[in-house]
PDB file of N, CA and C in Angstrom:
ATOM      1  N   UNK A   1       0.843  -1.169   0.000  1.00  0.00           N
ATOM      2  CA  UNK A   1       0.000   0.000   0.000  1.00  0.00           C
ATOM      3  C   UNK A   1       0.892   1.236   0.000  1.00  0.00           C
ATOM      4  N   UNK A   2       1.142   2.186  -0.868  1.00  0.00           N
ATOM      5  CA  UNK A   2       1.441   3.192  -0.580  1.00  0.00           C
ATOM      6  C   UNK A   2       0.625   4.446  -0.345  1.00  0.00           C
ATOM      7  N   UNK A   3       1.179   4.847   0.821  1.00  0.00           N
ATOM      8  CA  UNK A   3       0.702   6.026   1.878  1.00  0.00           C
ATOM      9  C   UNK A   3       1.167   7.415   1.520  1.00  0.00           C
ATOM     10  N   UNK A   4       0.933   8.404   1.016  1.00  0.00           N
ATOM     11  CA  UNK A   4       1.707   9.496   1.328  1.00  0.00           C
ATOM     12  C   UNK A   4       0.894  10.442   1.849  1.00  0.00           C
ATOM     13  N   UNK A   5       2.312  11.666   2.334  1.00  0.00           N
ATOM     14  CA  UNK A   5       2.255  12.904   2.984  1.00  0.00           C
ATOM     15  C   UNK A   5       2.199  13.953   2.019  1.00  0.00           C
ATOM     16  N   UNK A   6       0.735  14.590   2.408  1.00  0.00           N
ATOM     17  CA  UNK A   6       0.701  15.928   2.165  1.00  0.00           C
ATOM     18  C   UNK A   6       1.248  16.701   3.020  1.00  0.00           C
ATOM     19  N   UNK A   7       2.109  17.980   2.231  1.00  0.00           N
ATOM     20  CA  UNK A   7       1.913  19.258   3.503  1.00  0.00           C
ATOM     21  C   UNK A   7       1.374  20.365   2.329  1.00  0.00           C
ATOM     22  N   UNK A   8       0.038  20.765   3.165  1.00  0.00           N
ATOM     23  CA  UNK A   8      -0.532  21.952   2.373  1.00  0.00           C
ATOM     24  C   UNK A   8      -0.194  23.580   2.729  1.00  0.00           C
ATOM     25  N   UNK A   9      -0.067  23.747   1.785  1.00  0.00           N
ATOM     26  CA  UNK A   9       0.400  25.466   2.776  1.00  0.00           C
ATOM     27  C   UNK A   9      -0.269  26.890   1.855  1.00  0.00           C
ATOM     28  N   UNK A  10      -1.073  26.236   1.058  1.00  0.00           N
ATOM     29  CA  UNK A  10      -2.129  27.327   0.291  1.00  0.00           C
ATOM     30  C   UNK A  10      -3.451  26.504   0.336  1.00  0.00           C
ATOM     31  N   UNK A  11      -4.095  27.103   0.419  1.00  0.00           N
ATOM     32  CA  UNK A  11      -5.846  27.294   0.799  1.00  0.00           C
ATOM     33  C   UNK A  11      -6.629  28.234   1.578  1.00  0.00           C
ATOM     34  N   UNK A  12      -7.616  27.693   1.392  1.00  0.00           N
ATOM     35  CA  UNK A  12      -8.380  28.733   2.364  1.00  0.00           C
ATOM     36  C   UNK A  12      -8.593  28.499   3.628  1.00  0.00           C
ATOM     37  N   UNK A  13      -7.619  27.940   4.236  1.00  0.00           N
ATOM     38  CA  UNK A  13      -7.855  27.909   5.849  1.00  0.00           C
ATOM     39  C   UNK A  13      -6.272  28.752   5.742  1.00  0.00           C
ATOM     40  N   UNK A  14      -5.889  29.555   7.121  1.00  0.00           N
ATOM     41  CA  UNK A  14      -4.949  30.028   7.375  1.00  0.00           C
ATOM     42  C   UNK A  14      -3.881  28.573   7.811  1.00  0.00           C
ATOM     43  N   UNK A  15      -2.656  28.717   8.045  1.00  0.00           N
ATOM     44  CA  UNK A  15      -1.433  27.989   8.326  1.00  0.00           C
ATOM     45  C   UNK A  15      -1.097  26.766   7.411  1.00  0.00           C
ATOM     46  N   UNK A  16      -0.165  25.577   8.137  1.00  0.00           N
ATOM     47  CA  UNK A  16      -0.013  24.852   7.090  1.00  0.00           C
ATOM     48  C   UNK A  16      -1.044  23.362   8.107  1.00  0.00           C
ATOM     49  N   UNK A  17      -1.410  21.884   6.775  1.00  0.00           N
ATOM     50  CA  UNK A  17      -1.526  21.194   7.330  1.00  0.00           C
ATOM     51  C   UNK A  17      -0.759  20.020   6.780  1.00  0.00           C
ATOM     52  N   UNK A  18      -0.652  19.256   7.721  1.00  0.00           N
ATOM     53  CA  UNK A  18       0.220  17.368   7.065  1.00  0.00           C
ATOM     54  C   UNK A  18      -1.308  16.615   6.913  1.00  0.00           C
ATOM     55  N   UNK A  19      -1.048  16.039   5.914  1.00  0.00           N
ATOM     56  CA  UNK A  19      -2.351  14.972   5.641  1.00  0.00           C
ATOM     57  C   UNK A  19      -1.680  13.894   5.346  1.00  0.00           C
ATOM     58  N   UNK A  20      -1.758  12.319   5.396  1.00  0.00           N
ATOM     59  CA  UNK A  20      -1.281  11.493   5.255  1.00  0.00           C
ATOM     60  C   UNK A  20      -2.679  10.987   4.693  1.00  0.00           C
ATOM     61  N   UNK A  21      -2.534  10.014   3.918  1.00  0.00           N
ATOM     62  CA  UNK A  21      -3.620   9.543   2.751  1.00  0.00           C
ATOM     63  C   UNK A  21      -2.984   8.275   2.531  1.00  0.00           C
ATOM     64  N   UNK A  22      -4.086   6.988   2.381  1.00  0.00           N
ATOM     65  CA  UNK A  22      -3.395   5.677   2.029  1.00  0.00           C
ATOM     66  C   UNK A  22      -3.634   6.064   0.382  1.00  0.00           C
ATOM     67  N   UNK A  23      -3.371   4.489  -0.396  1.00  0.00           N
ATOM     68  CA  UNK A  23      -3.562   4.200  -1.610  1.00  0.00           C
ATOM     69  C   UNK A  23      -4.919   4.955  -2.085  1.00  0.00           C
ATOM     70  N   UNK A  24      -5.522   5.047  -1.810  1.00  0.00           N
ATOM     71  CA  UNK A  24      -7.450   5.057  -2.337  1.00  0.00           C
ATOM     72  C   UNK A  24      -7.229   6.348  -1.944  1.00  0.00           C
ATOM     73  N   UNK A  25      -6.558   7.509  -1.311  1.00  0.00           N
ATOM     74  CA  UNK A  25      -6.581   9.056  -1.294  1.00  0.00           C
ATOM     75  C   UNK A  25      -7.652   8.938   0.173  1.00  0.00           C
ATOM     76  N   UNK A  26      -8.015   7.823   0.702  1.00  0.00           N
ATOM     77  CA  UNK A  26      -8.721   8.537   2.146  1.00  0.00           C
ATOM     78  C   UNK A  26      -7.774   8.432   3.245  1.00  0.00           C
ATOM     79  N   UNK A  27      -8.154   9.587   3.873  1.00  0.00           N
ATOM     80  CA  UNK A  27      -7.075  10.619   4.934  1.00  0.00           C
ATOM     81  C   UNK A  27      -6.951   8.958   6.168  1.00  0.00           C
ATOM     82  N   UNK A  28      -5.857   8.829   6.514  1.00  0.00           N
ATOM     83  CA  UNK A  28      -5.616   8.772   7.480  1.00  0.00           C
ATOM     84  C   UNK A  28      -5.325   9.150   8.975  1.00  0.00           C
ATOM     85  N   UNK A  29      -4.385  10.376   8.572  1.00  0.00           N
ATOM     86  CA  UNK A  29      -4.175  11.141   9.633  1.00  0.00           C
ATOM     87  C   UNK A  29      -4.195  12.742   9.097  1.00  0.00           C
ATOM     88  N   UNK A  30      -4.432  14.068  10.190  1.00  0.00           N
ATOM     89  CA  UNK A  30      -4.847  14.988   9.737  1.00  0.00           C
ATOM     90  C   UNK A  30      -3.856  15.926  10.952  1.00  0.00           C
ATOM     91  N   UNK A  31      -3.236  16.871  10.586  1.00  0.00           N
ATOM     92  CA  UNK A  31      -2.258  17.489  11.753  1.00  0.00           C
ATOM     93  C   UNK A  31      -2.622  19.183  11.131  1.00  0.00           C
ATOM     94  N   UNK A  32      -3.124  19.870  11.985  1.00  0.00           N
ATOM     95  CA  UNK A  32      -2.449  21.684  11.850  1.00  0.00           C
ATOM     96  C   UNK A  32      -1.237  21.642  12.268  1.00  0.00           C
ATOM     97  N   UNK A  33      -0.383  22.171  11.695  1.00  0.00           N
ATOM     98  CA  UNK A  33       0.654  22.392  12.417  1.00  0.00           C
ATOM     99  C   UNK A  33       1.257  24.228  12.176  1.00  0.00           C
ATOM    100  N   UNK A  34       2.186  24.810  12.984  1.00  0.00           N
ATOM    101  CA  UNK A  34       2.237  25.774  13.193  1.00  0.00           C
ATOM    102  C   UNK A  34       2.232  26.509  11.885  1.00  0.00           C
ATOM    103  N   UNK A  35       1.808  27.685  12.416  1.00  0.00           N
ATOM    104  CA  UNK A  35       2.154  28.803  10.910  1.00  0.00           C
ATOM    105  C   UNK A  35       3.385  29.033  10.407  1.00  0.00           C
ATOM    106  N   UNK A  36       4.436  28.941  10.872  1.00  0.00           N
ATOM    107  CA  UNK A  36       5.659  28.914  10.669  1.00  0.00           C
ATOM    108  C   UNK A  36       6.552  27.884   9.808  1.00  0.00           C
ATOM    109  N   UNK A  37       5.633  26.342   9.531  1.00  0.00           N
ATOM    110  CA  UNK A  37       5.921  25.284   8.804  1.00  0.00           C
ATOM    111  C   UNK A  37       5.571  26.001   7.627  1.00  0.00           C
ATOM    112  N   UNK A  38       6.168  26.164   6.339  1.00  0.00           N
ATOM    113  CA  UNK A  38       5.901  26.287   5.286  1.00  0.00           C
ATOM    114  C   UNK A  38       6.795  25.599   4.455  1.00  0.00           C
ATOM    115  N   UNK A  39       7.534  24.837   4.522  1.00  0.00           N
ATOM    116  CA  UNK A  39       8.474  23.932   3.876  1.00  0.00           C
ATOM    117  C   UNK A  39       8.755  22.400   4.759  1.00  0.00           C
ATOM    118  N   UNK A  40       8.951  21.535   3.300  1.00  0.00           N
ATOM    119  CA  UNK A  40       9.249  20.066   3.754  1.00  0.00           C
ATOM    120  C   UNK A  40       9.846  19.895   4.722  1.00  0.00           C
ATOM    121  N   UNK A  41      11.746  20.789   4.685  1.00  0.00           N
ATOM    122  CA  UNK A  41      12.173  20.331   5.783  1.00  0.00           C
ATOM    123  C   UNK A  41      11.786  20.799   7.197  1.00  0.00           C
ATOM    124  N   UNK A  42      10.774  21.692   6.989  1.00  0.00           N
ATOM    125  CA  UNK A  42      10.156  22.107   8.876  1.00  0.00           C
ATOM    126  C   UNK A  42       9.031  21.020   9.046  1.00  0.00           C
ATOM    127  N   UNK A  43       8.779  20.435   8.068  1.00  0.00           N
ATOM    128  CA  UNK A  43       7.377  20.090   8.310  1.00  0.00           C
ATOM    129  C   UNK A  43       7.924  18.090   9.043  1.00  0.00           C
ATOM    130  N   UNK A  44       8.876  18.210   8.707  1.00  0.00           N
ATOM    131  CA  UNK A  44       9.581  16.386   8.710  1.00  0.00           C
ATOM    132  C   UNK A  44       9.438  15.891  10.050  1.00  0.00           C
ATOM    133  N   UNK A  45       9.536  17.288  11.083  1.00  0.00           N
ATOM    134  CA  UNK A  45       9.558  16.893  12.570  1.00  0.00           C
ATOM    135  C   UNK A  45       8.134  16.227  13.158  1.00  0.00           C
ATOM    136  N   UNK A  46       7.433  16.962  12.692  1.00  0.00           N
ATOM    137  CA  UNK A  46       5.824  16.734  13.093  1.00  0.00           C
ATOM    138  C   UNK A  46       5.665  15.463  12.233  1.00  0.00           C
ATOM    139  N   UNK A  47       6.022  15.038  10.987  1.00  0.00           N
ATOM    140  CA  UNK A  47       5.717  13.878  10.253  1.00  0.00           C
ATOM    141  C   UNK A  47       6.281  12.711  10.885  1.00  0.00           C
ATOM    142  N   UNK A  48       7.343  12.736  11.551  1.00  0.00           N
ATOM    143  CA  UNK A  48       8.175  11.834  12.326  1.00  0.00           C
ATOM    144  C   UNK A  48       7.257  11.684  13.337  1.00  0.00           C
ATOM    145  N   UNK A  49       6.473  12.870  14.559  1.00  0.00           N
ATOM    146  CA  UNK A  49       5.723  12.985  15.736  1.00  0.00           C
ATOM    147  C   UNK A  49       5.049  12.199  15.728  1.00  0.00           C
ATOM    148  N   UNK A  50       4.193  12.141  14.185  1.00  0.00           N
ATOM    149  CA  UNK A  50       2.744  11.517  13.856  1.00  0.00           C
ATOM    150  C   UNK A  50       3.184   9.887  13.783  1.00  0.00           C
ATOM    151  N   UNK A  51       4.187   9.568  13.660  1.00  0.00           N
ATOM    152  CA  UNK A  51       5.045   8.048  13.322  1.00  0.00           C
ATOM    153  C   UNK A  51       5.076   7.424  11.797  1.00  0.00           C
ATOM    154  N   UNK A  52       5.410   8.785  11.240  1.00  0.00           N
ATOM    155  CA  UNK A  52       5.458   8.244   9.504  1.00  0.00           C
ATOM    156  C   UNK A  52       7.353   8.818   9.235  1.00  0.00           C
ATOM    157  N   UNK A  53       7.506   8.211   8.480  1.00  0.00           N
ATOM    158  CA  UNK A  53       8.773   8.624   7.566  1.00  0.00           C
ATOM    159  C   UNK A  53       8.886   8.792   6.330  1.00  0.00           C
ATOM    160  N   UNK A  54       9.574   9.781   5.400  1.00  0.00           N
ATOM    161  CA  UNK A  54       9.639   9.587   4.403  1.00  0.00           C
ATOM    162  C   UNK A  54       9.863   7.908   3.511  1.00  0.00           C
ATOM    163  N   UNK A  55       9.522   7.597   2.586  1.00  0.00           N
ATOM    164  CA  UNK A  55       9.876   6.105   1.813  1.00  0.00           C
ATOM    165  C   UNK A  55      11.359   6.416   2.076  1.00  0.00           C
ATOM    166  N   UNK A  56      12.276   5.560   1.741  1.00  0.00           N
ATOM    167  CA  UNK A  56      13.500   5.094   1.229  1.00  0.00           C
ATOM    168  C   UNK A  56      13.810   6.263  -0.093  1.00  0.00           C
ATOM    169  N   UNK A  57      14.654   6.901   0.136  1.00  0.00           N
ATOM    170  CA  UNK A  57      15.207   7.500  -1.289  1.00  0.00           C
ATOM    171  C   UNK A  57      14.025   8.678  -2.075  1.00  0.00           C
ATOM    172  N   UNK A  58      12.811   8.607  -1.146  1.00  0.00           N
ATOM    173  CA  UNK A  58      11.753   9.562  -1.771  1.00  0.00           C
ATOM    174  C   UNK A  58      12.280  10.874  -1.393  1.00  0.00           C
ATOM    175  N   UNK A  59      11.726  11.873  -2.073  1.00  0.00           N
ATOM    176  CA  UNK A  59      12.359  13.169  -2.119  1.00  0.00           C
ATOM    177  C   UNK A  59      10.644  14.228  -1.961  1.00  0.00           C
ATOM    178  N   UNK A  60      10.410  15.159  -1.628  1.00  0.00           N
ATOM    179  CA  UNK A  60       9.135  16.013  -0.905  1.00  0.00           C
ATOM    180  C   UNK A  60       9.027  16.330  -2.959  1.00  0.00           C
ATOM    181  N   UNK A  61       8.071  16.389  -3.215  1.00  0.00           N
ATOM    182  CA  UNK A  61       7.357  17.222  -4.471  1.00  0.00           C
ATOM    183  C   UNK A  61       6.298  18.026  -4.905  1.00  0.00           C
ATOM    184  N   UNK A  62       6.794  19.370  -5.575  1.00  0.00           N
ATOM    185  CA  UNK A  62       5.720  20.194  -5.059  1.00  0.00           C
ATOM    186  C   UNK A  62       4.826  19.957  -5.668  1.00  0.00           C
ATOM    187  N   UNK A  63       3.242  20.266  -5.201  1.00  0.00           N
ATOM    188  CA  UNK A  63       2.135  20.247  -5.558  1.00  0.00           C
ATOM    189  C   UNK A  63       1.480  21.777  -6.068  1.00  0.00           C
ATOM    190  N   UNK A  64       0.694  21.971  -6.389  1.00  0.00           N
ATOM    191  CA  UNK A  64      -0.381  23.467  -6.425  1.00  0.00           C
ATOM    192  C   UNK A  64      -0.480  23.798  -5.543  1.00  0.00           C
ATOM    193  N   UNK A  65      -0.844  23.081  -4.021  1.00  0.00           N
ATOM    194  CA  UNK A  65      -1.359  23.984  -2.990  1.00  0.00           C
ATOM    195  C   UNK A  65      -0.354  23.514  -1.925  1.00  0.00           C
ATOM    196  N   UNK A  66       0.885  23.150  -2.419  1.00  0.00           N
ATOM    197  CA  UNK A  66       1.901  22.627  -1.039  1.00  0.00           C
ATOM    198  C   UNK A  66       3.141  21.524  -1.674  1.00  0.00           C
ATOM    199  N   UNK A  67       3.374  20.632  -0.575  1.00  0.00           N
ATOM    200  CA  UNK A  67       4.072  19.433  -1.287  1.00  0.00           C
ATOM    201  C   UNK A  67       3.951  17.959  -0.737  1.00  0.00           C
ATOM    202  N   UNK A  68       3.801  16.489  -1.515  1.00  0.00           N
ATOM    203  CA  UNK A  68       3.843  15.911  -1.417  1.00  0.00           C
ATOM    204  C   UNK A  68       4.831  14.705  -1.582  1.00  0.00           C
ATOM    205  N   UNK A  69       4.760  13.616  -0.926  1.00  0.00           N
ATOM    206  CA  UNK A  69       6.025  12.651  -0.465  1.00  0.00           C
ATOM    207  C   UNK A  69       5.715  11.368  -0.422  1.00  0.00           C
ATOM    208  N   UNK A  70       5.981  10.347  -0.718  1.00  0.00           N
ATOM    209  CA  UNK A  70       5.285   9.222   0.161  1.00  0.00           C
ATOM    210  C   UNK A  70       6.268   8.762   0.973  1.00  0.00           C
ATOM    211  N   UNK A  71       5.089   7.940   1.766  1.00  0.00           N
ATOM    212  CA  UNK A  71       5.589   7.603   3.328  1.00  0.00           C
ATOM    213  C   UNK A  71       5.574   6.168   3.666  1.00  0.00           C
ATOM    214  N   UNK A  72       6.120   5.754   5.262  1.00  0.00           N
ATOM    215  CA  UNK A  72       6.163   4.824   5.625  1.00  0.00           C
ATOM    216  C   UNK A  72       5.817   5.015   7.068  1.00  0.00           C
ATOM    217  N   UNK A  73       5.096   3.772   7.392  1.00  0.00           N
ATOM    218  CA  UNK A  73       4.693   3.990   9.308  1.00  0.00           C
ATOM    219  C   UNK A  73       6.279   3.778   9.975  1.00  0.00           C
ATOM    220  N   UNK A  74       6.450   4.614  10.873  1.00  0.00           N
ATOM    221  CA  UNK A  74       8.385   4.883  11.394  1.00  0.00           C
ATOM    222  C   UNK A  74       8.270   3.662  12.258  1.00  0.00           C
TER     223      UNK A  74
END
């Protein structure tokens, strides 16, 4: 199954959020995290918190409204 991490940081809610999503795109896990996260590497700490890791060798890619990654349970 691959899982990945959103981090959104444009929309219409203020700050940024991590979304983690299995295969089929339904949310698993859902995090606000501070206003101050606006990039992958701030956002990695809280993704680690939640108990996910980046895949092996995956790299963050940007999206329209943020960036996405896939993941693994840490």
């Amino acid at each position: 199954m691959a899982n990945n991490a959103h981090l959104v940081t444009a929309g219409e809610s203020p700050g940024s959020w991590l979304v983690i999503r299995d295969d089929r795109g339904s949310t698993i896990t859902e995090l606000e995290l501070p206003h101050s996260v606006t990039e992958p590497a701030q956002a990695e700490k809280h993704l680690h918190e939640a108990g996910w890791s980046r895949s092996a060798s995956a790299e963050w890619t940007r999206a329209d409204d943020g960036w996405v990654v896939p993941v693994v349970p840490s």
